[in-house]
C-alpha atoms as a PDB file:
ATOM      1  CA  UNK A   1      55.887 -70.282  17.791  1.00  0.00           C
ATOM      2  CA  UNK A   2      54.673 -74.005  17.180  1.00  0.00           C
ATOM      3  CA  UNK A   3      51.274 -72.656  18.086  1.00  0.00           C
ATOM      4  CA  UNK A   4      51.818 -70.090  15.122  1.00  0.00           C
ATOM      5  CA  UNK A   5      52.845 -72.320  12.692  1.00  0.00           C
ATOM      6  CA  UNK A   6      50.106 -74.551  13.239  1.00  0.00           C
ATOM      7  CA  UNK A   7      47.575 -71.676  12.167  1.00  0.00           C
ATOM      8  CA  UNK A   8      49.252 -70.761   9.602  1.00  0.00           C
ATOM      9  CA  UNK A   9      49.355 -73.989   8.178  1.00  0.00           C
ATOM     10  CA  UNK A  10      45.836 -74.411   8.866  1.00  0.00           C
ATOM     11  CA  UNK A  11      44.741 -71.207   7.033  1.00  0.00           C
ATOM     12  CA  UNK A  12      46.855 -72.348   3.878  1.00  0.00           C
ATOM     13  CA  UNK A  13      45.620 -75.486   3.560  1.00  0.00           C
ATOM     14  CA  UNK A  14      42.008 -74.020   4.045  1.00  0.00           C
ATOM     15  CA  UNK A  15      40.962 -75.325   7.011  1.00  0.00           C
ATOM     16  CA  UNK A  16      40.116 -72.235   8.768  1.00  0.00           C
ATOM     17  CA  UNK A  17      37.691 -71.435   5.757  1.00  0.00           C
ATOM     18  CA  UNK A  18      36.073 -74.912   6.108  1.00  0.00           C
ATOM     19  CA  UNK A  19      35.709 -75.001  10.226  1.00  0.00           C
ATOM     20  CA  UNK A  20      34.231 -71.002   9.758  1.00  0.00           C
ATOM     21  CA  UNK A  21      31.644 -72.494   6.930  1.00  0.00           C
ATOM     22  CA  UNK A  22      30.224 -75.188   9.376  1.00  0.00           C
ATOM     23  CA  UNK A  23      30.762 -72.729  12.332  1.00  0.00           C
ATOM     24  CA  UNK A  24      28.200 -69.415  11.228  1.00  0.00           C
ATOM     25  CA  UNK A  25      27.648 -68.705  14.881  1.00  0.00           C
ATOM     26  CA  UNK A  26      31.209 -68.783  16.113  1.00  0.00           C
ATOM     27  CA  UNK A  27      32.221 -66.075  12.830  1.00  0.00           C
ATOM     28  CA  UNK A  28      29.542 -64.057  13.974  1.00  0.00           C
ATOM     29  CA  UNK A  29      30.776 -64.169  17.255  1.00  0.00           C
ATOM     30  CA  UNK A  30      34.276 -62.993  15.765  1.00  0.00           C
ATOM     31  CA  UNK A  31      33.097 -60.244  13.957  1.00  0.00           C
ATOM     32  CA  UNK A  32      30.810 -58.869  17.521  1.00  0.00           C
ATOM     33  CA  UNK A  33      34.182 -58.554  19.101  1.00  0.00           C
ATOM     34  CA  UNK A  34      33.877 -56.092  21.734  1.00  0.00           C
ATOM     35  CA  UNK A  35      30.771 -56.674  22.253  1.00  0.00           C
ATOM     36  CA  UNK A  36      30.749 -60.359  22.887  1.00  0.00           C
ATOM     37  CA  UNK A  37      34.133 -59.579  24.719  1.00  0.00           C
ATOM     38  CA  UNK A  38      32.197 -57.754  27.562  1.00  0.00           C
ATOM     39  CA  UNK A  39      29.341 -60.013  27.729  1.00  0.00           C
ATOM     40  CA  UNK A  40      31.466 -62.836  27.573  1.00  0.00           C
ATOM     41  CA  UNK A  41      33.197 -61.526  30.603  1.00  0.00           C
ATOM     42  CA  UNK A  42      29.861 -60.846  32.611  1.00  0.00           C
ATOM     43  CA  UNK A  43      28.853 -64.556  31.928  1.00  0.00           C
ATOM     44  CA  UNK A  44      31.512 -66.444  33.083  1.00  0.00           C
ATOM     45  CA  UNK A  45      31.743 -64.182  36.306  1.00  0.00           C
ATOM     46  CA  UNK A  46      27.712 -65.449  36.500  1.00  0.00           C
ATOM     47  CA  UNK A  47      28.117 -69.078  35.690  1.00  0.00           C
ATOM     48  CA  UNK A  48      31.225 -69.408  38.157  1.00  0.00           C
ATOM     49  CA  UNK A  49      29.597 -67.397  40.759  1.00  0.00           C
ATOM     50  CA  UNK A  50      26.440 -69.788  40.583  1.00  0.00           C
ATOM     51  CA  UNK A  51      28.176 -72.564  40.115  1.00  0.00           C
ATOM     52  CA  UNK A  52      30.207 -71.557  43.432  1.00  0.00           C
ATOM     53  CA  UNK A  53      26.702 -70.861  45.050  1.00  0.00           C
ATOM     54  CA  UNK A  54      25.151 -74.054  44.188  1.00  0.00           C
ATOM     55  CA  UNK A  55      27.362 -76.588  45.094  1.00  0.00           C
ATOM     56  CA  UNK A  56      28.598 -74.716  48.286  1.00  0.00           C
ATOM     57  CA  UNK A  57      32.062 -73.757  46.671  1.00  0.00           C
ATOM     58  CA  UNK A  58      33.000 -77.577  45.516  1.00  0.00           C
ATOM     59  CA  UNK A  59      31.814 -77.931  41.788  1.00  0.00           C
ATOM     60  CA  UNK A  60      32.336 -81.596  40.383  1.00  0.00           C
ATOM     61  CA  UNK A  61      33.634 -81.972  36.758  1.00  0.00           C
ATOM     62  CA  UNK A  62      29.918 -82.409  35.410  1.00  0.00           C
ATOM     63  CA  UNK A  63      28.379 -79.246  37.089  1.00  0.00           C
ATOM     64  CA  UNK A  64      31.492 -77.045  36.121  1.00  0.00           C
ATOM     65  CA  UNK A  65      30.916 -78.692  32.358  1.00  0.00           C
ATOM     66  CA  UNK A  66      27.616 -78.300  32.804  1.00  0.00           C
ATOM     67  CA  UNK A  67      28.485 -74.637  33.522  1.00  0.00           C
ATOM     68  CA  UNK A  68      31.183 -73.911  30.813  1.00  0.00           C
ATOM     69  CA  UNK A  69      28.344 -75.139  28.293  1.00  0.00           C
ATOM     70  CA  UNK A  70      25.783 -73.121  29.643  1.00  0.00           C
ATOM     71  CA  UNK A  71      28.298 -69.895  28.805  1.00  0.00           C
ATOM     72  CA  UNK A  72      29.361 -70.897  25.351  1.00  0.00           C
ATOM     73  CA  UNK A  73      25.629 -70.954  24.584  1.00  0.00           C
ATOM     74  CA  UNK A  74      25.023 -67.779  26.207  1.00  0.00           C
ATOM     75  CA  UNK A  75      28.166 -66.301  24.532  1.00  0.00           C
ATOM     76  CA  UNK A  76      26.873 -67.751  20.907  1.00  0.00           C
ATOM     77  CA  UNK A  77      23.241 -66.278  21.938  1.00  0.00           C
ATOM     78  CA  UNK A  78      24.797 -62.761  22.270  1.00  0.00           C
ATOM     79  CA  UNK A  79      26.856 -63.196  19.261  1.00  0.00           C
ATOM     80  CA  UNK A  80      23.650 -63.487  17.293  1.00  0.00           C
ATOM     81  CA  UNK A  81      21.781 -60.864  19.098  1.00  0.00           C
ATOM     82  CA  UNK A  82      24.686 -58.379  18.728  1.00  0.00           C
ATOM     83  CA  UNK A  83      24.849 -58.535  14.936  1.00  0.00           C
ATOM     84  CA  UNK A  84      20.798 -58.876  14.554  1.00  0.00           C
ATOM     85  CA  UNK A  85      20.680 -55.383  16.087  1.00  0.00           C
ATOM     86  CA  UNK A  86      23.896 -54.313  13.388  1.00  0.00           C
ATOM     87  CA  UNK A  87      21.875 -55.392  11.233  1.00  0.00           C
ATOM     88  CA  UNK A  88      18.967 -53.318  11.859  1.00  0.00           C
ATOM     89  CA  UNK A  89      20.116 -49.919  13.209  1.00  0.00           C
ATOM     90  CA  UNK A  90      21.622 -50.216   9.288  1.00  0.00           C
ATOM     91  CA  UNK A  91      19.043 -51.107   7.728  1.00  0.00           C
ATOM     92  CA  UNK A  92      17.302 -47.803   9.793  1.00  0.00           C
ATOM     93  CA  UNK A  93      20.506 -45.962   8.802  1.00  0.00           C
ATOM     94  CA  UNK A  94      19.574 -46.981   5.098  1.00  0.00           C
ATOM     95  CA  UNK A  95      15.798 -46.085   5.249  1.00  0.00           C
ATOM     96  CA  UNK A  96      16.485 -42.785   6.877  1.00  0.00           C
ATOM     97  CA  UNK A  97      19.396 -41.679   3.866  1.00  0.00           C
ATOM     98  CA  UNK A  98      16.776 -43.098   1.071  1.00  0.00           C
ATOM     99  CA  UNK A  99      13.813 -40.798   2.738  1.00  0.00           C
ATOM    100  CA  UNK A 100      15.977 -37.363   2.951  1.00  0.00           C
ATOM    101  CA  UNK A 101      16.977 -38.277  -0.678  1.00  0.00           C
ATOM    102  CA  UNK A 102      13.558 -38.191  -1.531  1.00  0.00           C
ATOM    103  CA  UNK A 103      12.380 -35.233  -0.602  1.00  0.00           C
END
């Protein structure tokens, strides 16, 4: 409940607006939901199974840092990806409805 309150608080005093102005990339990663969900999920699997691979199963703190910010990258990479094709299967969507209007 503390946890709860805390957000709350944050979102009145319009904190969350400010952090999601400086933070494009992470919003767009929030609105990709699903999509960034399952992706998400395929990376980490990736960058803990390499991880695992390369230092024969005993990561140090850098490499699994090293690791974690390799992911977030990769997660903000498909975030931006995922809405650039949004983006243009509607702007398709668009051009399509404005050529059967005009004939």
């Amino acid at each position: 409940m503390a946890v709860l309150w805390l957000v709350a608080m944050m979102v009145r005093q319009g904190w969350i607006r400010q952090l999601a102005d400086r933070l494009p990339l992470v919003v767009t990663v929030g609105k990709n939901g699903l999509v960034c969900f399952v992706w998400g999920t395929m990376i980490s699997l990736l960058a803990d199974i390499l991880l695992y691979l390369a230092t024969d199963g005993r990561p140090g703190n850098w490499s699994g840092l090293m690791a974690d910010m390799a992911a977030i990258a990769s997660m903000l990479a498909i975030g931006a990806l995922a809405q650039a094709w949004k983006d243009y299967r509607k702007r398709i969507k668009q051009r399509r409805g404005h050529a059967a209007h005009a004939h």
